[in-house]
Protein backbone atom coordinates (compact mmCIF):
# COMPACT_ATOMS: atom_id res chain seq x y z
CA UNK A 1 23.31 -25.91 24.63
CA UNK A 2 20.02 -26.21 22.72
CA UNK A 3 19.56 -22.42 23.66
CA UNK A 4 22.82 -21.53 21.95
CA UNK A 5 22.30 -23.83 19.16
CA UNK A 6 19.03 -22.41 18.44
CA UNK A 7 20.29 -18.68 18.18
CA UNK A 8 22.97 -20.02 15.90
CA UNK A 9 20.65 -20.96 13.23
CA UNK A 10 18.51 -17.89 14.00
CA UNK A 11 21.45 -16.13 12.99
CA UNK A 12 22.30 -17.80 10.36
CA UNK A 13 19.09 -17.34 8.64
CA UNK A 14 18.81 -14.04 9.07
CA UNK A 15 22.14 -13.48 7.90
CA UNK A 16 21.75 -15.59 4.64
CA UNK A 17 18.16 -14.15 4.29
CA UNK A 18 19.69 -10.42 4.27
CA UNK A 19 22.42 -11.45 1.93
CA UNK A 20 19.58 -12.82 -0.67
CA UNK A 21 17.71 -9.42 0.45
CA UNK A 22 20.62 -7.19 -0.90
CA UNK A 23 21.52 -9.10 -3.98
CA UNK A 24 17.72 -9.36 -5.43
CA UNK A 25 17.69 -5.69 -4.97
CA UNK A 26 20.98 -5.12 -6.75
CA UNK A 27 20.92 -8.11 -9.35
CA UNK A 28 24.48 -9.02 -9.18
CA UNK A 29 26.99 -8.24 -5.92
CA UNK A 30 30.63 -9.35 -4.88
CA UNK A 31 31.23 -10.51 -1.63
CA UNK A 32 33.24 -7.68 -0.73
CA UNK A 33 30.49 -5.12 -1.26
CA UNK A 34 27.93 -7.31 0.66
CA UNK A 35 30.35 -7.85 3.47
CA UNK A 36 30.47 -3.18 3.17
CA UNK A 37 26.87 -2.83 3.12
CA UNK A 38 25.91 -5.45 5.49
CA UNK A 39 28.62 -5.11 7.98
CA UNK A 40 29.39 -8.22 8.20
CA UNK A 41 33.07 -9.92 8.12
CA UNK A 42 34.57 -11.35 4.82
CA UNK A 43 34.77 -14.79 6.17
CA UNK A 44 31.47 -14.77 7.52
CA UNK A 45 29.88 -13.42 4.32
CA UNK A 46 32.01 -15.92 2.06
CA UNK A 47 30.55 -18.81 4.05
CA UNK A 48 27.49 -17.77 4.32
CA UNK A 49 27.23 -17.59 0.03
CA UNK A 50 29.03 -21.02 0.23
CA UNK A 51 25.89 -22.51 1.61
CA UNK A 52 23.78 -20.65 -0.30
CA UNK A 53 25.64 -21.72 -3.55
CA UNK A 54 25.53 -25.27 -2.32
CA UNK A 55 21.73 -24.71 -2.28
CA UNK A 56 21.14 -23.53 -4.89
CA UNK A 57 19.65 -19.94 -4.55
CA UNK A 58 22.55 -18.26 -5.60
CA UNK A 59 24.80 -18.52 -8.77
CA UNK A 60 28.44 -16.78 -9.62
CA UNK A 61 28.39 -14.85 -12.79
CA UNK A 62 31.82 -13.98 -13.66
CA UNK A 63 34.35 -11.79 -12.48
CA UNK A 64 34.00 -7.89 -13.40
CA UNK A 65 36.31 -5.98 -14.66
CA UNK A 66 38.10 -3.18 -12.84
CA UNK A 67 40.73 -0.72 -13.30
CA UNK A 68 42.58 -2.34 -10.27
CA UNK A 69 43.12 -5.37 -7.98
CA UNK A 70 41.93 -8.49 -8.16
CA UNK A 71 38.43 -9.09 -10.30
CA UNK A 72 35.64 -10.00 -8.02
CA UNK A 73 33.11 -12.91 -8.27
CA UNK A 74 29.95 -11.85 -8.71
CA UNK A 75 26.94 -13.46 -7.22
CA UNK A 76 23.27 -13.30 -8.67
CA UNK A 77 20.30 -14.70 -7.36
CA UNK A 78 18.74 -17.85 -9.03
CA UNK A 79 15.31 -17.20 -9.89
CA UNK A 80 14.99 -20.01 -11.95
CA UNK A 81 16.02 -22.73 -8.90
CA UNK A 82 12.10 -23.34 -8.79
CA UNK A 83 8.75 -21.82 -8.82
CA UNK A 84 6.02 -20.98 -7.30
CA UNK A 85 1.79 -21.62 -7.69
CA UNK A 86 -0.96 -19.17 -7.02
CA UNK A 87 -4.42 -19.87 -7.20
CA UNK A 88 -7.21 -17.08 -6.86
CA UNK A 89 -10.55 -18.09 -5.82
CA UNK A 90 -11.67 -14.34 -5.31
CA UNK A 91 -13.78 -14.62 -8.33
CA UNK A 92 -16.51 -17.03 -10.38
CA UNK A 93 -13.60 -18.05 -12.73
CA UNK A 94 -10.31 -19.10 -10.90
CA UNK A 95 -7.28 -18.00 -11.74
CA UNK A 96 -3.66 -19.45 -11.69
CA UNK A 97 -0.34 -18.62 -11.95
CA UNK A 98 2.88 -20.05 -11.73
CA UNK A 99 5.87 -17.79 -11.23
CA UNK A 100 9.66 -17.84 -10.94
CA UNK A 101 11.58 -16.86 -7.54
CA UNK A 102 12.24 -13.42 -8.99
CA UNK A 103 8.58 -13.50 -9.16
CA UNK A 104 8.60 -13.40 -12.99
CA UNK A 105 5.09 -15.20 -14.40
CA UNK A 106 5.85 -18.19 -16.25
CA UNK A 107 2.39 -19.48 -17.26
CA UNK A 108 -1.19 -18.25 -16.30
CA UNK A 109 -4.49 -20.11 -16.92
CA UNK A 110 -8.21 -19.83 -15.90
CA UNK A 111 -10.61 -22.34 -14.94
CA UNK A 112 -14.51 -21.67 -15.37
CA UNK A 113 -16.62 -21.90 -12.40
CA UNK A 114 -19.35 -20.30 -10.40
CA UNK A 115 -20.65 -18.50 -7.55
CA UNK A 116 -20.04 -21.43 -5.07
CA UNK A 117 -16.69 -23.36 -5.59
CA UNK A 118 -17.84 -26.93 -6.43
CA UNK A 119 -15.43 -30.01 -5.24
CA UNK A 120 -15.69 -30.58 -9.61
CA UNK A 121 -13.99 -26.98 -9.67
CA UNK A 122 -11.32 -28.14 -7.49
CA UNK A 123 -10.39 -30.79 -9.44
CA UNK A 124 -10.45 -29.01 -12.47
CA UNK A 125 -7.79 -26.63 -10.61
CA UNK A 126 -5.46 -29.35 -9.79
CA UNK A 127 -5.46 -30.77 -13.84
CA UNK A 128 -4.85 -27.33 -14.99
CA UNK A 129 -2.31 -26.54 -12.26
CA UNK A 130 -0.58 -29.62 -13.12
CA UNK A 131 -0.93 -29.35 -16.82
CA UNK A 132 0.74 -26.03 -16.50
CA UNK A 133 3.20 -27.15 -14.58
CA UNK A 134 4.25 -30.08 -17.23
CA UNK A 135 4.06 -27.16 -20.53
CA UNK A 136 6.75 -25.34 -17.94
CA UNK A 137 9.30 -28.31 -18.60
CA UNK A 138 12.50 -27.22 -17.85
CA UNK A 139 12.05 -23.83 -18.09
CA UNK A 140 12.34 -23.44 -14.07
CA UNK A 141 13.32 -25.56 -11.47
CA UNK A 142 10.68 -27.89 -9.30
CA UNK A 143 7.37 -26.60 -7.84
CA UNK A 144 8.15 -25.23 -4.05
CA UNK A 145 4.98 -24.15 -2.86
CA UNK A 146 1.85 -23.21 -3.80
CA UNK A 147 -0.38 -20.22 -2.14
CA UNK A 148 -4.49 -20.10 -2.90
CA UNK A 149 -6.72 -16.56 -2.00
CA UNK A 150 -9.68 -17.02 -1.69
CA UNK A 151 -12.73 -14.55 0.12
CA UNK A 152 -13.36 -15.55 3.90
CA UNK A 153 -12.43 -16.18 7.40
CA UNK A 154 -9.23 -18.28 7.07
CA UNK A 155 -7.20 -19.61 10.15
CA UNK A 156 -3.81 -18.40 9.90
CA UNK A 157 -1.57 -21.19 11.14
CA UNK A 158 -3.74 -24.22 9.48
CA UNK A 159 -5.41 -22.46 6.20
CA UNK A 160 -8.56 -24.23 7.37
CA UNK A 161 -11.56 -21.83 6.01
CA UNK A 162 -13.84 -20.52 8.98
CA UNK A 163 -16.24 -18.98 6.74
CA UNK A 164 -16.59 -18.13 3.13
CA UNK A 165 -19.07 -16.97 0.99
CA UNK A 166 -17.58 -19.06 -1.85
CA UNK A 167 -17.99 -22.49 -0.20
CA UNK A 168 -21.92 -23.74 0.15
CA UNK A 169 -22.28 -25.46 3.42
CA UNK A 170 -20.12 -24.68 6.80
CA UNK A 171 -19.64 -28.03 7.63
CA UNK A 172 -18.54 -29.09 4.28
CA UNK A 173 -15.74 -26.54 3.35
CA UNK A 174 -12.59 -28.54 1.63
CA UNK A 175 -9.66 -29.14 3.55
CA UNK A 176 -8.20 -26.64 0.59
CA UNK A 177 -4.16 -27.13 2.21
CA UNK A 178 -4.56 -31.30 2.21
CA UNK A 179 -5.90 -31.41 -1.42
CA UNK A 180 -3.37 -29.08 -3.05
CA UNK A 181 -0.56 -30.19 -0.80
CA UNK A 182 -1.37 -34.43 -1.47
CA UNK A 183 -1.56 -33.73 -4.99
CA UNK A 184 1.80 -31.54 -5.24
CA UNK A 185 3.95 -32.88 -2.40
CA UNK A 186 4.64 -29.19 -1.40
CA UNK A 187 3.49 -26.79 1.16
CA UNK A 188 0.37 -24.67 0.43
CA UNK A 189 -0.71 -21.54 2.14
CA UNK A 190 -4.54 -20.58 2.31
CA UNK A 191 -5.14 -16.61 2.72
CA UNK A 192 -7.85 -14.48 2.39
CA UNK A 193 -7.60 -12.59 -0.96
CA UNK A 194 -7.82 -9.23 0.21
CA UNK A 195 -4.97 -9.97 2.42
CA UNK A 196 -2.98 -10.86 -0.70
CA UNK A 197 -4.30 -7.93 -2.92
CA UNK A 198 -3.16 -5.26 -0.77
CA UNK A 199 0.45 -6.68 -0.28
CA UNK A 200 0.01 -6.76 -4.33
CA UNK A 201 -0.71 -3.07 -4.43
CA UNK A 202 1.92 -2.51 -1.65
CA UNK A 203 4.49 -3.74 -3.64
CA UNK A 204 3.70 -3.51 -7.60
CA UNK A 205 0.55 -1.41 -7.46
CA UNK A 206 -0.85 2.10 -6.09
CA UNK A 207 0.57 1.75 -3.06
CA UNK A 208 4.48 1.34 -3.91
CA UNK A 209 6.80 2.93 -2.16
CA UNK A 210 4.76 4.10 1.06
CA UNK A 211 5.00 2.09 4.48
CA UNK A 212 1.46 1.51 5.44
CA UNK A 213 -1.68 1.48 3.17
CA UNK A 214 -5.19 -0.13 3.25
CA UNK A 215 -7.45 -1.10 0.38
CA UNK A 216 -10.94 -1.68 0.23
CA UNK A 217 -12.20 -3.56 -2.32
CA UNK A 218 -15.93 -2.85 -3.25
CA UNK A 219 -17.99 -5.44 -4.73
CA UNK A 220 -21.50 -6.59 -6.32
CA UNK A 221 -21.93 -9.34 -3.70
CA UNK A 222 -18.85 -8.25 -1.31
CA UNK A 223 -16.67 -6.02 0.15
CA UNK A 224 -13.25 -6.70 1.79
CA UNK A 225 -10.42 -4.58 3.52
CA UNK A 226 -7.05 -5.75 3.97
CA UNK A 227 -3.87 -3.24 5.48
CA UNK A 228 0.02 -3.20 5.38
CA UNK A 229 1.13 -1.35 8.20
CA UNK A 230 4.85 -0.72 8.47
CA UNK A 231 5.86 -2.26 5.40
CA UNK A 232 3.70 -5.68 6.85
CA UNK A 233 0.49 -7.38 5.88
CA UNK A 234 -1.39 -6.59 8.98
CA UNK A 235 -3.88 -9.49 10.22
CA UNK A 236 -3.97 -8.83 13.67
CA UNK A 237 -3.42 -11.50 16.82
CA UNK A 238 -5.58 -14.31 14.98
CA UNK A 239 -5.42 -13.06 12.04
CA UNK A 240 -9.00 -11.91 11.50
CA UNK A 241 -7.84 -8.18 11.54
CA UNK A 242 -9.85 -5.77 8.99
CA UNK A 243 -13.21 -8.00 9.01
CA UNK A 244 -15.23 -5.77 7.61
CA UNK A 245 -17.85 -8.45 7.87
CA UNK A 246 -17.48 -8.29 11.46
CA UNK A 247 -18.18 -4.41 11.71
CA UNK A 248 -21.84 -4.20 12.61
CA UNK A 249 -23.56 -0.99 12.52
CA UNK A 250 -26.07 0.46 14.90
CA UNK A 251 -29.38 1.77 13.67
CA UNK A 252 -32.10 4.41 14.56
CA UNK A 253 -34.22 1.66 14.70
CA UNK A 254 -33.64 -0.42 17.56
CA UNK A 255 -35.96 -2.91 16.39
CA UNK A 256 -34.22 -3.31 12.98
CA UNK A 257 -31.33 -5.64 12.34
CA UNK A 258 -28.11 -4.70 12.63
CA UNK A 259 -26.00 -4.23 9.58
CA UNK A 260 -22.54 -5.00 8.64
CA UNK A 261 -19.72 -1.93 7.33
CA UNK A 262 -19.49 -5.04 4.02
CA UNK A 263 -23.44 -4.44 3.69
CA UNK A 264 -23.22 -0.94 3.64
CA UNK A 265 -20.67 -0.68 1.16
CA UNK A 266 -21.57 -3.52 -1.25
CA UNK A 267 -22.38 -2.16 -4.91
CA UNK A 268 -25.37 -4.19 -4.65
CA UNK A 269 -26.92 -1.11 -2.97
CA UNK A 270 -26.07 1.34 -5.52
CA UNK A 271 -27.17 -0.81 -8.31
CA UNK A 272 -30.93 -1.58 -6.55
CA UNK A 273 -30.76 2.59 -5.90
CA UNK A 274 -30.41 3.23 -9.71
CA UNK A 275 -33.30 0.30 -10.35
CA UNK A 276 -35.15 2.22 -8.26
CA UNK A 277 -35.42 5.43 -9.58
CA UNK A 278 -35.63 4.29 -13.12
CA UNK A 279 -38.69 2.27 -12.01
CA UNK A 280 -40.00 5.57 -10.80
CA UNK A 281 -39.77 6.94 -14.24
CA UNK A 282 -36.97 9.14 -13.59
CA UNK A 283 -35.04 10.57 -17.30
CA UNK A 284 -32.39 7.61 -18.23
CA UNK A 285 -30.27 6.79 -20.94
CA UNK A 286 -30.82 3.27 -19.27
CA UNK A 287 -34.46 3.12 -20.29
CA UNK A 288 -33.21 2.45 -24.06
CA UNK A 289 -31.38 -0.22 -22.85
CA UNK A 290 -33.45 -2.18 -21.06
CA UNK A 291 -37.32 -2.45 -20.62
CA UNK A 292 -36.99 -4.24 -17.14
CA UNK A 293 -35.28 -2.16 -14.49
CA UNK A 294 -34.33 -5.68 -12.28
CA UNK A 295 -32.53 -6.64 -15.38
CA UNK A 296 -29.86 -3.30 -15.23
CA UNK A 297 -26.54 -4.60 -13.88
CA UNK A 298 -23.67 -2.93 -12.27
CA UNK A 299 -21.53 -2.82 -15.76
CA UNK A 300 -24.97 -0.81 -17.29
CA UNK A 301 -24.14 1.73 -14.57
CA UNK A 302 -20.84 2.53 -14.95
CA UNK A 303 -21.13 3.06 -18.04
CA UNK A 304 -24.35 5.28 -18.06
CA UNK A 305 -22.15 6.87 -15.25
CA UNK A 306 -19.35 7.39 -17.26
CA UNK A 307 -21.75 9.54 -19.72
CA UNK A 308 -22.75 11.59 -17.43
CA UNK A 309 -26.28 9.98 -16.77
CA UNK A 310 -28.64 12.30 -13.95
CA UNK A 311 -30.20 9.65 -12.77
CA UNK A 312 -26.94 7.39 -12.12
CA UNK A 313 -24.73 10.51 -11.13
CA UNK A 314 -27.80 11.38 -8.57
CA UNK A 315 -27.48 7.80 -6.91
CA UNK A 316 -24.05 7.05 -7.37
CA UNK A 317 -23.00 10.66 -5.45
CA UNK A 318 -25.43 9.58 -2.39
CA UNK A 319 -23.56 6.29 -2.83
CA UNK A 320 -19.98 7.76 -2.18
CA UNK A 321 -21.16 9.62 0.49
CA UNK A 322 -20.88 6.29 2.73
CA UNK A 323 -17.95 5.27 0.91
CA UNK A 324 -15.94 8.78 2.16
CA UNK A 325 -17.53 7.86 5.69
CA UNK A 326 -15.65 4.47 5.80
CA UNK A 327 -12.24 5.96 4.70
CA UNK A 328 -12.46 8.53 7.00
CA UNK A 329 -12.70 5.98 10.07
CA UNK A 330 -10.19 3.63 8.48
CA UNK A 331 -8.10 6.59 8.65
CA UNK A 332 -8.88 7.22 12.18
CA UNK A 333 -7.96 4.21 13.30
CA UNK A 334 -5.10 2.91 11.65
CA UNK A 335 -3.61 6.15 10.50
CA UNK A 336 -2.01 4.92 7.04
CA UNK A 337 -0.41 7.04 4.34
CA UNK A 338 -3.18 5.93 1.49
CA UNK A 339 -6.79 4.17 1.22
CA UNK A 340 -6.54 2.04 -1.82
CA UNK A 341 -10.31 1.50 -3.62
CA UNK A 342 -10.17 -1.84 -5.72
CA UNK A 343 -12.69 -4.18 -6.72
CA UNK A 344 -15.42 -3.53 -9.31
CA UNK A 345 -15.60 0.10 -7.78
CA UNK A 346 -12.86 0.78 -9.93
CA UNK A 347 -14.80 0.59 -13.19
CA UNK A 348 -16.53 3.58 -11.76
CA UNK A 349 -13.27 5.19 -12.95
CA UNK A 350 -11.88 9.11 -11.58
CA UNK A 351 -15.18 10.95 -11.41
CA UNK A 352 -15.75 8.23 -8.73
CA UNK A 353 -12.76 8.54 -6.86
CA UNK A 354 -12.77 12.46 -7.11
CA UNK A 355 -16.58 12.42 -5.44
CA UNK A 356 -15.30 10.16 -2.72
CA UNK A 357 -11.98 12.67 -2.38
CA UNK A 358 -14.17 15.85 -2.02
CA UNK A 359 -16.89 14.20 0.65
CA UNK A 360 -13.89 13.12 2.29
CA UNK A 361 -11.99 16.40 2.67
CA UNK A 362 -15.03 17.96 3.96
CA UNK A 363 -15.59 15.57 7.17
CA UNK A 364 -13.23 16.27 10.35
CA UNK A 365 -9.82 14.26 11.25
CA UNK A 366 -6.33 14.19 9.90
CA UNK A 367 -6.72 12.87 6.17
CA UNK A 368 -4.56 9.87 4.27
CA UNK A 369 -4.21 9.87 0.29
CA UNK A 370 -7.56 7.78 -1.18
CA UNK A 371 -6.79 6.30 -5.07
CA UNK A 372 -8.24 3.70 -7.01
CA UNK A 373 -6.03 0.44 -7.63
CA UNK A 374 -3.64 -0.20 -10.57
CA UNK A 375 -3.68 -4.14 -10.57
CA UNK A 376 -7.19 -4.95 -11.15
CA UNK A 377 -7.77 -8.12 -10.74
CA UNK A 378 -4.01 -9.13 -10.84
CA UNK A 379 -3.64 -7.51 -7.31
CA UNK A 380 -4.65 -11.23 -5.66
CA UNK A 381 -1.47 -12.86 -7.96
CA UNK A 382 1.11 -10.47 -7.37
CA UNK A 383 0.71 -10.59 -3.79
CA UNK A 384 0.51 -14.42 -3.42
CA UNK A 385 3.25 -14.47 -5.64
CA UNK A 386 5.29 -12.34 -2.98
CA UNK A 387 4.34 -14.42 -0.18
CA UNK A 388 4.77 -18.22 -1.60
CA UNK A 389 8.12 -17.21 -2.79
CA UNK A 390 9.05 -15.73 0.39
CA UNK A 391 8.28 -18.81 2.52
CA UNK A 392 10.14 -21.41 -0.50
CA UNK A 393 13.27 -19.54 0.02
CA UNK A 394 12.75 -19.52 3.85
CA UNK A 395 12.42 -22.97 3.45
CA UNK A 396 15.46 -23.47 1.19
CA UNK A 397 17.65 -21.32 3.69
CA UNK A 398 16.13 -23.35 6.88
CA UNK A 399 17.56 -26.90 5.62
């Protein structure tokens, strides 16, 4: 009985979830034509958007007009029967947003920080969060759930961090779910941001449209991969899939220490290549703007890059070279339709992207599309956007 119970309400979710599917696609719908395109009975569709009504995620707009017959009800979805939080940590300054159910952003705030997340950052979070959440007013319905990115290791079913680069001492990393979810009374996810920012790009970015893409985002400090394969966020059986981190690569040197695919790729290595040679004494534009060479920073390069600098173009080509490498194996191994380059890397701009395209083409193996991303860094929002509203209407339709 408990058997047959249970595959009752599976069914019933999935049938009200599918319903909710077709009409957020469409806008508006009548019964009728969900009960067509679904294939589902009348009286099974009808009482299925009964309980949905009586929920609150749906809302009956009117009858439309037609030439014939009776006029149908139609049946919208209600974005506006709450909203959702999403708090990026992928960066020195957080961000926050708080969003419809359509997904639609309401308000958006930052909150100044550093390189290490401080417990005093936190708690600056949770004012903000909950000052935005009071200039809201009744604009939207109650807070359902709130979803946080932020760079590391994160355990899938608890959000606890495993290991982050943000967070100063191992042993000492916030319980991030316990704080957000005591001071909110909601649930809280906890993902790793590149995780989020390719579902972003999946959905509202570069990679609309296609079933499976990866993006690697390139970094002064960092670099990160996340992948949606077959229209999914991909994070493997424990959901450490795509740890770049993790990658460690062999060297010539036996003797030397092994280095990780996220070393090899970080733009910390192009920008000590370009202080390098114009220590040397090699021709510059970037010797008029600074009379230290330690002092040149990534932005000085891209844009010396951008003009066409020899000395820059010289370092950043050898740079790309490994860049092309890692797309090609990513494409080996995973097969998707496009490589997605985010992060700072994209300040580097076409001539970057191009460099990486043509070193690409020339080395062996079936190829995938490589672009640079369109969100920026709104890639982390949209995607945590997508998944916190996704689990508050789950959680609406479970109860």
């Amino acid at each position: 009985m408990e058997n047959k119970g249970s595959n009752q309400s599976l069914v019933k979710m999935t049938n009200q979830n599918l319903i909710l599917r077709e009409i957020r696609a469409n806008q508006q719908l009548s019964r009728s034509e969900l009960a067509k395109r679904l294939h589902l009975s009348n009286p099974s569709v009808s009482k299925h958007v009964d309980d949905l009504l009586a929920k609150g995620l749906l809302i009956e707009t009117g009858s439309m007009v037609t030439d014939i017959g009776r006029r149908p009800i139609m049946l919208q979805f209600n974005g506006k029967h709450g909203c959702v939080a999403v708090i990026d940590l992928s960066s020195n300054n957080a961000r926050l947003c708080v969003a419809d159910l359509l997904g639609n952003k309401l308000e958006y705030a930052r909150v100044e920080g550093d390189r290490l997340v401080s417990p005093e950052e936190i708690s600056r979070i949770v004012v903000t969060l909950r000052d935005m959440l009071n200039h809201l007013g009744d604009r939207c319905g109650k807070l359902m759930g709130i979803c946080i990115g932020t760079p590391g290791l994160i355990e899938p079913e608890s959000g606890r961090i495993l290991l982050s680069y943000r967070f100063e001492k191992q042993a000492e990393y916030p319980d991030l779910v316990e704080i957000f979810r005591s001071s909110f009374e909601v649930p809280v996810i906890v993902r790793n941001d590149i995780n989020l920012a390719v579902v972003g790009e999946h959905i509202f970015g570069a990679g609309q449209d296609l079933s499976s893409v990866m993006m690697l985002s390139i970094n002064v400090g960092t670099a990160g991969l996340g992948a949606v394969i077959d229209g999914h966020s991909y994070e493997g059986a424990h959901g450490y899939a795509c740890s770049i981190e993790s990658i460690l690569l062999p060297s010539n040197d036996l003797s030397a220490p092994l280095r990780s695919l996220s070393e090899l790729l970080r733009l910390d290595n192009l920008v000590s290549g370009v202080r390098d040679i114009v220590a040397d004494g090699r021709e510059s534009m970037l010797r008029e703007w600074v009379s230290d060479p330690s002092d040149l920073t990534f932005d000085d390069i891209a844009r010396a890059w951008g003009m066409s600098d020899i000395a820059v173009s010289t370092v950043v080509r050898k740079y790309t070279r490994g860049v092309a490498l890692a797309c090609r194996c990513l494409t080996a191994m995973f097969d998707p339709e496009l490589i997605i380059i985010g992060g700072q890397a994209v300040k580097l701009g076409s001539p970057f992207i191009n460099e990486i395209n043509r070193l690409y083409e020339d080395l062996p193996g079936h190829s995938a599309d490589l672009c640079l991303a369109k969100l920026s860094d709104s890639a982390v929002i949209f995607g945590g956007i997508d998944l916190a509203t996704r689990q508050a209407i789950d959680n609406v339709v479970q109860q």
